[in-house]
PDB file of N, CA and C in Angstrom:
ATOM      1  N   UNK A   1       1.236  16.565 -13.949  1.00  0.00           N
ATOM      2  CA  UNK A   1       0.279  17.628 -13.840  1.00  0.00           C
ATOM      3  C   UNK A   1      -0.342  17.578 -12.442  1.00  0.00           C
ATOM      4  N   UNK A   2      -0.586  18.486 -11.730  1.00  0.00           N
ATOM      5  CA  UNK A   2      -1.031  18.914 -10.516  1.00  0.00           C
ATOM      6  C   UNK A   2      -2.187  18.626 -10.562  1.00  0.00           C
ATOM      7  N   UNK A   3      -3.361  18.326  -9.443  1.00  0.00           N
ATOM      8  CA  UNK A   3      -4.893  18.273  -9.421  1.00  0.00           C
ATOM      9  C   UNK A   3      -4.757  18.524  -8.239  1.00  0.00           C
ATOM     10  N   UNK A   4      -5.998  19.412  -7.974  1.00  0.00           N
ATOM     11  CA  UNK A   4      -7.113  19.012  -7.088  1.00  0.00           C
ATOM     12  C   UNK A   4      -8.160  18.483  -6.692  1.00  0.00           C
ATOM     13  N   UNK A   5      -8.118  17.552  -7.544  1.00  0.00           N
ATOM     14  CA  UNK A   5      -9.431  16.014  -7.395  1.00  0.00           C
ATOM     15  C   UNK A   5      -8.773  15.067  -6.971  1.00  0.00           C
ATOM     16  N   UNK A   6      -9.083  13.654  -7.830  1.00  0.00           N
ATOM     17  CA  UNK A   6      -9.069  12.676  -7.491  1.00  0.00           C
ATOM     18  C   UNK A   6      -8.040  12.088  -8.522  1.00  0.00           C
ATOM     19  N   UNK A   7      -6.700  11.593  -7.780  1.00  0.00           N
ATOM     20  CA  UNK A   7      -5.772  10.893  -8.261  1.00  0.00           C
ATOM     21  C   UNK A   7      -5.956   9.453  -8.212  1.00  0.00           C
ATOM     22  N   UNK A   8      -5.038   8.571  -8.883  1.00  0.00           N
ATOM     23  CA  UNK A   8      -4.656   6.745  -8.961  1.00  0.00           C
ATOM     24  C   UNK A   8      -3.382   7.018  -8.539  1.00  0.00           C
ATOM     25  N   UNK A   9      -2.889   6.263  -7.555  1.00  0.00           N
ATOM     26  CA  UNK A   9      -1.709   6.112  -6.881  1.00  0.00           C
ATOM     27  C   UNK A   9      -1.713   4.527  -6.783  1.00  0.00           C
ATOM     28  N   UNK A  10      -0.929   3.762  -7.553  1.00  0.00           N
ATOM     29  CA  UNK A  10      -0.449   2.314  -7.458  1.00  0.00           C
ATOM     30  C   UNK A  10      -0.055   1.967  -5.769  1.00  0.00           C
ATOM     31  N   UNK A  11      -0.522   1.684  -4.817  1.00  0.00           N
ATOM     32  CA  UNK A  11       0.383   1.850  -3.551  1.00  0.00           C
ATOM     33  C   UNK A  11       0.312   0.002  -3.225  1.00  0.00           C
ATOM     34  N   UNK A  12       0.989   0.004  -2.123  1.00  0.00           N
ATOM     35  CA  UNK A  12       0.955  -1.748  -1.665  1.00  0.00           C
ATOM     36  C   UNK A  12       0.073  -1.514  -0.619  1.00  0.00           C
ATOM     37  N   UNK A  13      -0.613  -2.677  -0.616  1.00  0.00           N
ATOM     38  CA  UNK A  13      -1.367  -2.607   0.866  1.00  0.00           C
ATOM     39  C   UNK A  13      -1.774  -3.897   1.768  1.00  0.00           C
ATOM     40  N   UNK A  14      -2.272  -3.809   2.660  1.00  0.00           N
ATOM     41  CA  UNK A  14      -2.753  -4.988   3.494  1.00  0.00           C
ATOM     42  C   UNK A  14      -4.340  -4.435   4.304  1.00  0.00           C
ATOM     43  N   UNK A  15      -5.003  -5.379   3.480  1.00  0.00           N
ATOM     44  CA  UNK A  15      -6.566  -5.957   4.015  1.00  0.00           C
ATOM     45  C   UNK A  15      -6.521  -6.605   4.944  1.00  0.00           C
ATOM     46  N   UNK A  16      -6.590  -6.186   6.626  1.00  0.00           N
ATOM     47  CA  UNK A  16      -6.403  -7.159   7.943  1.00  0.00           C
ATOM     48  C   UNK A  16      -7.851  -7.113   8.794  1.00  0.00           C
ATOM     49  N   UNK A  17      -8.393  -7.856   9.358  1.00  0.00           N
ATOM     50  CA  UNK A  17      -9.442  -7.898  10.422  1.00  0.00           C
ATOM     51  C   UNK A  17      -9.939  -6.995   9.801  1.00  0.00           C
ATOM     52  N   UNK A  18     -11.072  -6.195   8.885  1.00  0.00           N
ATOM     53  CA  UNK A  18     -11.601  -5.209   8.061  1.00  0.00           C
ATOM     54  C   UNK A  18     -10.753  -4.010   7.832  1.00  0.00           C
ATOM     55  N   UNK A  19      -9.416  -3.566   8.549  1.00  0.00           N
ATOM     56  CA  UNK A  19      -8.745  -2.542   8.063  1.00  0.00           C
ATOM     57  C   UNK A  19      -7.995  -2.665   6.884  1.00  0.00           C
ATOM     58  N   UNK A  20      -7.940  -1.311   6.444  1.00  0.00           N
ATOM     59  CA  UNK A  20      -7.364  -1.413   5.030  1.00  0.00           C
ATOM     60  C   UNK A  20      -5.763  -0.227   5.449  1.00  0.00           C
ATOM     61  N   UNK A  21      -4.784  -1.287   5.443  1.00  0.00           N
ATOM     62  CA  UNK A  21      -3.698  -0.358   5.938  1.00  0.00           C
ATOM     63  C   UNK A  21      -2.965  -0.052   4.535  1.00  0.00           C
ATOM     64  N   UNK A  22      -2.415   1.118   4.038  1.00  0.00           N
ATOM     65  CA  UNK A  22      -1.595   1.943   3.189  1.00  0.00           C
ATOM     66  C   UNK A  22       0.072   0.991   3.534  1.00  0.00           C
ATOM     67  N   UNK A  23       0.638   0.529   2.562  1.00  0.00           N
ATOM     68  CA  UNK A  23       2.481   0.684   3.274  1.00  0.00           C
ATOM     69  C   UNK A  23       2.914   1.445   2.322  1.00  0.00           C
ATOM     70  N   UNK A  24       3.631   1.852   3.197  1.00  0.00           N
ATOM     71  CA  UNK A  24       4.401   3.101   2.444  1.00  0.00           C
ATOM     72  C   UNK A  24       5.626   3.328   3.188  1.00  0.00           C
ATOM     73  N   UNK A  25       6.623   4.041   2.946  1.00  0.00           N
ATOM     74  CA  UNK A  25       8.098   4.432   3.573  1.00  0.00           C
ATOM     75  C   UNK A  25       7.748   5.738   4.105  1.00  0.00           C
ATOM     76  N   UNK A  26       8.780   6.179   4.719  1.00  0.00           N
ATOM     77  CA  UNK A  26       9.178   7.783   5.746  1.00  0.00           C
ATOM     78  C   UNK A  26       8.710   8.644   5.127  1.00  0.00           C
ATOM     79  N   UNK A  27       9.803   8.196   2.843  1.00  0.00           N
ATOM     80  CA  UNK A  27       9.927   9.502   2.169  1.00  0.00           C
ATOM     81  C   UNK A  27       8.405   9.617   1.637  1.00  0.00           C
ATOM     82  N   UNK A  28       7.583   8.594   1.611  1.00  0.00           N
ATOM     83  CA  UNK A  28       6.014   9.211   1.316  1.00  0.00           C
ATOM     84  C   UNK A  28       5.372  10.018   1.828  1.00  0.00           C
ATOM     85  N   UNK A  29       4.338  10.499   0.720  1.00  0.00           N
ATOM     86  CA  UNK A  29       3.563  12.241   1.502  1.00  0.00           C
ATOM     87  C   UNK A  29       2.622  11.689   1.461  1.00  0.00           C
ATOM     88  N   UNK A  30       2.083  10.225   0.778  1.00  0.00           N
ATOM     89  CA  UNK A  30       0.546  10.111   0.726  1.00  0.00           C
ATOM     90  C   UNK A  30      -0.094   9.935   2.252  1.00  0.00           C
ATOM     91  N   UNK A  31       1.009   9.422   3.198  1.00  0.00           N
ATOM     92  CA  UNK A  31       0.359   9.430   4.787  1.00  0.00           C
ATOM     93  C   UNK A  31      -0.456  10.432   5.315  1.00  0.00           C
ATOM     94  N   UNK A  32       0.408  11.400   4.933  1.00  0.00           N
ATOM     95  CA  UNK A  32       0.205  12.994   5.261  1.00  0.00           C
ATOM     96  C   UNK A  32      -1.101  13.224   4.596  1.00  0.00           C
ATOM     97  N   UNK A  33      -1.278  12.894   3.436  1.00  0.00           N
ATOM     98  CA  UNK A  33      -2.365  13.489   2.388  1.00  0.00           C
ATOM     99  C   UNK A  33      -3.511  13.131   2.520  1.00  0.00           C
ATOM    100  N   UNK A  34      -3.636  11.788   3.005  1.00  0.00           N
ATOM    101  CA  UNK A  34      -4.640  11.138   3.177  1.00  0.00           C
ATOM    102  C   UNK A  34      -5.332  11.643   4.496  1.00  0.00           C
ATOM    103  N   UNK A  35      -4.013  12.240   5.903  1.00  0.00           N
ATOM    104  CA  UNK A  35      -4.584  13.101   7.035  1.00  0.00           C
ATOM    105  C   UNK A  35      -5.396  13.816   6.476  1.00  0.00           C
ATOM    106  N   UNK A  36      -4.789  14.743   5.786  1.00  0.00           N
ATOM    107  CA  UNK A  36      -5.320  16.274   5.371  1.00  0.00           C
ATOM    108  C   UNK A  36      -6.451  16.142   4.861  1.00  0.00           C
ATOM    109  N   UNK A  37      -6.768  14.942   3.875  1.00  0.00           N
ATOM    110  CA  UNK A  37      -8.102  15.076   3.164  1.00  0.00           C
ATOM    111  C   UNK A  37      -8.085  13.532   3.001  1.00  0.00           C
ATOM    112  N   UNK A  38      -9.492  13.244   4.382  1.00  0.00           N
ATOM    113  CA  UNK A  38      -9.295  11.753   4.387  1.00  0.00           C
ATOM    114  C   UNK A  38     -10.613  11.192   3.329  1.00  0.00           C
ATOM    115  N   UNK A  39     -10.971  11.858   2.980  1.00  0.00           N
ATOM    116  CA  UNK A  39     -12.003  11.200   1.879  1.00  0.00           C
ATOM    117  C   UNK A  39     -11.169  10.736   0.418  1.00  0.00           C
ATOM    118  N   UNK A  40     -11.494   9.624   0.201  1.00  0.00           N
ATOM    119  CA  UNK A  40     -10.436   8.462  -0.735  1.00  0.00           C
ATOM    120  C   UNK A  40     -11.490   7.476  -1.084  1.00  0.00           C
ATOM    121  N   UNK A  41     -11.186   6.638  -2.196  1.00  0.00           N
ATOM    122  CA  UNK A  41     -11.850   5.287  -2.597  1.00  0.00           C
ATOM    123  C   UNK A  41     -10.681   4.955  -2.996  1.00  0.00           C
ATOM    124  N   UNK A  42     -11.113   3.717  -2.983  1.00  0.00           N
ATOM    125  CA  UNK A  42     -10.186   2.582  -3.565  1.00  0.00           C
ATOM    126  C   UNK A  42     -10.261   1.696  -4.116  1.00  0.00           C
ATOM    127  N   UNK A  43      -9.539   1.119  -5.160  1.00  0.00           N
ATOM    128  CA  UNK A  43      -9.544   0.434  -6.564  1.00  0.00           C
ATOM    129  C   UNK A  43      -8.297  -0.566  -6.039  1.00  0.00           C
ATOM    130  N   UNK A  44      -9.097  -1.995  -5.509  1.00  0.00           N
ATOM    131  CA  UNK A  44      -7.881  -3.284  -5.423  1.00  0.00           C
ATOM    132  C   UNK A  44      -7.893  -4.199  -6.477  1.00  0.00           C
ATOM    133  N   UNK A  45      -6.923  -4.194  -6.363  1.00  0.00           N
ATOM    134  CA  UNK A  45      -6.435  -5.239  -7.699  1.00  0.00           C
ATOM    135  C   UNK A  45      -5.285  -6.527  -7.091  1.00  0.00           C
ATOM    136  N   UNK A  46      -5.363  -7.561  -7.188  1.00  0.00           N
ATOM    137  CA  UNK A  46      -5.359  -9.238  -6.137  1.00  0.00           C
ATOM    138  C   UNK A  46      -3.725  -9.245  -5.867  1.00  0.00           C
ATOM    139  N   UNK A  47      -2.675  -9.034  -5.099  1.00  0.00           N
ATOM    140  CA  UNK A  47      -1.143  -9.262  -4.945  1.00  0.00           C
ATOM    141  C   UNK A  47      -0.769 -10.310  -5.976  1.00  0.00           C
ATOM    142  N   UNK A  48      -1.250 -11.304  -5.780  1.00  0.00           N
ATOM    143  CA  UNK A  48      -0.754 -12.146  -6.465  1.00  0.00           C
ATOM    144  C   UNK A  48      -0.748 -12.412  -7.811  1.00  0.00           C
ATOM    145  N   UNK A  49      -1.133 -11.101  -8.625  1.00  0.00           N
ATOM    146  CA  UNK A  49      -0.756 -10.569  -9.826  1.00  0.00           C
ATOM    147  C   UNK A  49       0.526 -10.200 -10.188  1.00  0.00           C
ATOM    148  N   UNK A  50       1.145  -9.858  -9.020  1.00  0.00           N
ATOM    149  CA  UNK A  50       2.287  -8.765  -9.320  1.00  0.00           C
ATOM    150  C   UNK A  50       3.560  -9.456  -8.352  1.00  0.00           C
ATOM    151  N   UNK A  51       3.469 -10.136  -7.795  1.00  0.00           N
ATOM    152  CA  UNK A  51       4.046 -10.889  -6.825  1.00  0.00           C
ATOM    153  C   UNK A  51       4.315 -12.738  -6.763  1.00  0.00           C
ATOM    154  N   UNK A  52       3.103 -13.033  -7.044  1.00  0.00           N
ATOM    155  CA  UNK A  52       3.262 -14.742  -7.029  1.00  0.00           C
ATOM    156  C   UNK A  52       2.565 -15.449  -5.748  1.00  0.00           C
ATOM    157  N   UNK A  53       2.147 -16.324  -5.880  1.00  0.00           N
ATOM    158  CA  UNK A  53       2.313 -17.224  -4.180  1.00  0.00           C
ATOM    159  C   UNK A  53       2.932 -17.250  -3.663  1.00  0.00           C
ATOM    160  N   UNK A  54       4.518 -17.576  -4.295  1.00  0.00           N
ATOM    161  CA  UNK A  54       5.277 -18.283  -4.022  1.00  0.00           C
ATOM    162  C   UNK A  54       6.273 -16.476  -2.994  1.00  0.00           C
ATOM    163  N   UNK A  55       6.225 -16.634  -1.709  1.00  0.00           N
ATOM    164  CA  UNK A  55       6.857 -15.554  -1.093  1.00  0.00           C
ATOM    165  C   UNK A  55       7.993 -15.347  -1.367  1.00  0.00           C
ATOM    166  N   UNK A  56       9.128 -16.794  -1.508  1.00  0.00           N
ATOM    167  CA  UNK A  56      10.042 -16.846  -1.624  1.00  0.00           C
ATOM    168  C   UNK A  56      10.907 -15.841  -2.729  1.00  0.00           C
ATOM    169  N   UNK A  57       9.514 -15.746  -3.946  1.00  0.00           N
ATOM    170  CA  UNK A  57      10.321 -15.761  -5.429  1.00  0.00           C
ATOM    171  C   UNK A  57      10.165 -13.863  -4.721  1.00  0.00           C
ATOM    172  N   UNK A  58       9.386 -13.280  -4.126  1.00  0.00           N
ATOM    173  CA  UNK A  58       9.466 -11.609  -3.989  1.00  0.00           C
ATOM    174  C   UNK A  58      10.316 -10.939  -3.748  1.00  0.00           C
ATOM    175  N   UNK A  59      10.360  -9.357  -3.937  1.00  0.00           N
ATOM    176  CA  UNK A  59      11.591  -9.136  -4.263  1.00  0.00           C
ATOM    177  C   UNK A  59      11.996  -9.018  -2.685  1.00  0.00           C
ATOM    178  N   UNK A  60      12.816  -9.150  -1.985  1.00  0.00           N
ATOM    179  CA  UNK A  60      13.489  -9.283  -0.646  1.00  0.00           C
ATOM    180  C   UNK A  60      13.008  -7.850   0.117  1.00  0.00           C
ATOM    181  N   UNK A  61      12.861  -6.831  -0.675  1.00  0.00           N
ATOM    182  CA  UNK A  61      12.416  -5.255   0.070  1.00  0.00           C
ATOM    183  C   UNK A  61      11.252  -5.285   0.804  1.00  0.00           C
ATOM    184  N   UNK A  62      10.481  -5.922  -0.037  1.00  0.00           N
ATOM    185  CA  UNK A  62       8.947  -6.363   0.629  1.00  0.00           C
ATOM    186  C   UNK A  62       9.207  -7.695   1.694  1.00  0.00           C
ATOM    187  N   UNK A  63       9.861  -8.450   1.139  1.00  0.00           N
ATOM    188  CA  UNK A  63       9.505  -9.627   2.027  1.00  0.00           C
ATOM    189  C   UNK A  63      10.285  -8.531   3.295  1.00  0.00           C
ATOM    190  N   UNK A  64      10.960  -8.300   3.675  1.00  0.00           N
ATOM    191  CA  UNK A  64      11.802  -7.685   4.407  1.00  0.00           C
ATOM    192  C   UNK A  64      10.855  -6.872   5.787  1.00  0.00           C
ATOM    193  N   UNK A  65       9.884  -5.635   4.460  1.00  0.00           N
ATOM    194  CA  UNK A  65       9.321  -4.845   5.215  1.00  0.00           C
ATOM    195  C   UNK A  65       8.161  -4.969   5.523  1.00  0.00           C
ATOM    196  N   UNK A  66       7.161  -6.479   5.797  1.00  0.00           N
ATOM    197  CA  UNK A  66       6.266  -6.797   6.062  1.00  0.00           C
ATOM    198  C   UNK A  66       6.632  -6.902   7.785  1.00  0.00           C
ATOM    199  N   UNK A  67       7.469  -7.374   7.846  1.00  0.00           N
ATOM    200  CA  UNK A  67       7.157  -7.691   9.696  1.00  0.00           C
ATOM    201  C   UNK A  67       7.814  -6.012  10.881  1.00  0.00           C
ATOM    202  N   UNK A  68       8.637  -5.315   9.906  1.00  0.00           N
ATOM    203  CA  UNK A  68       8.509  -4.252  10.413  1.00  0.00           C
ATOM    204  C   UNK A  68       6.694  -3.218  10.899  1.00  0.00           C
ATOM    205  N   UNK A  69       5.821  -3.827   9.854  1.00  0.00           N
ATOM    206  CA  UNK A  69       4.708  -3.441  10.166  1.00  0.00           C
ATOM    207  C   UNK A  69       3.658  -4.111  11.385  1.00  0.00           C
ATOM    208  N   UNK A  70       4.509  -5.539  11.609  1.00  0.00           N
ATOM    209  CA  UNK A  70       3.731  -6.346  12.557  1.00  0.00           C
ATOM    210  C   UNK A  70       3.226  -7.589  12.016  1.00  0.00           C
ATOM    211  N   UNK A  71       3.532  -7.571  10.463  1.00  0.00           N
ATOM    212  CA  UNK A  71       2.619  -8.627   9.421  1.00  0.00           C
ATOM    213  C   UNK A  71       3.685  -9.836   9.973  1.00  0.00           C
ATOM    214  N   UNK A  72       2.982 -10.905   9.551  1.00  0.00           N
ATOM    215  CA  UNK A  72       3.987 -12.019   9.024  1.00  0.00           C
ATOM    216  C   UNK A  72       3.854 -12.955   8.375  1.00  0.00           C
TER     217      UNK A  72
END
């Protein structure tokens, strides 16, 4: 269903030096969306719920596409 309010979008992210960066791929529109209408809140919930400590055990896509962003 379509809105014009306020959606929950599950996204991945990184909390760095106080920025709160979005990752996302090419084929995402939320980059775009978030331009268009930058007023947003946000609801974090801890990585290592969904992921582990352990880097090794993640799935390789992520471990992969962290240093394309600069992370490491």
């Amino acid at each position: 269903m379509a809105t014009d309010g306020p959606t929950v979008r599950p996204i991945w992210y990184l909390w760095e030096d106080g920025a709160f960066w979005i990752l996302s791929g090419s084929w995402s529109r939320l980059p775009a969306l978030v331009r268009e209408r930058p007023r947003i809140a946000l609801s974090v919930d801890v990585c290592e719920r969904y992921l582990g400590a352990d880097e090794e055990r993640w799935d390789p896509r992520f471990r992969e596409y962290l240093p394309l962003l600069g992370v490491s």
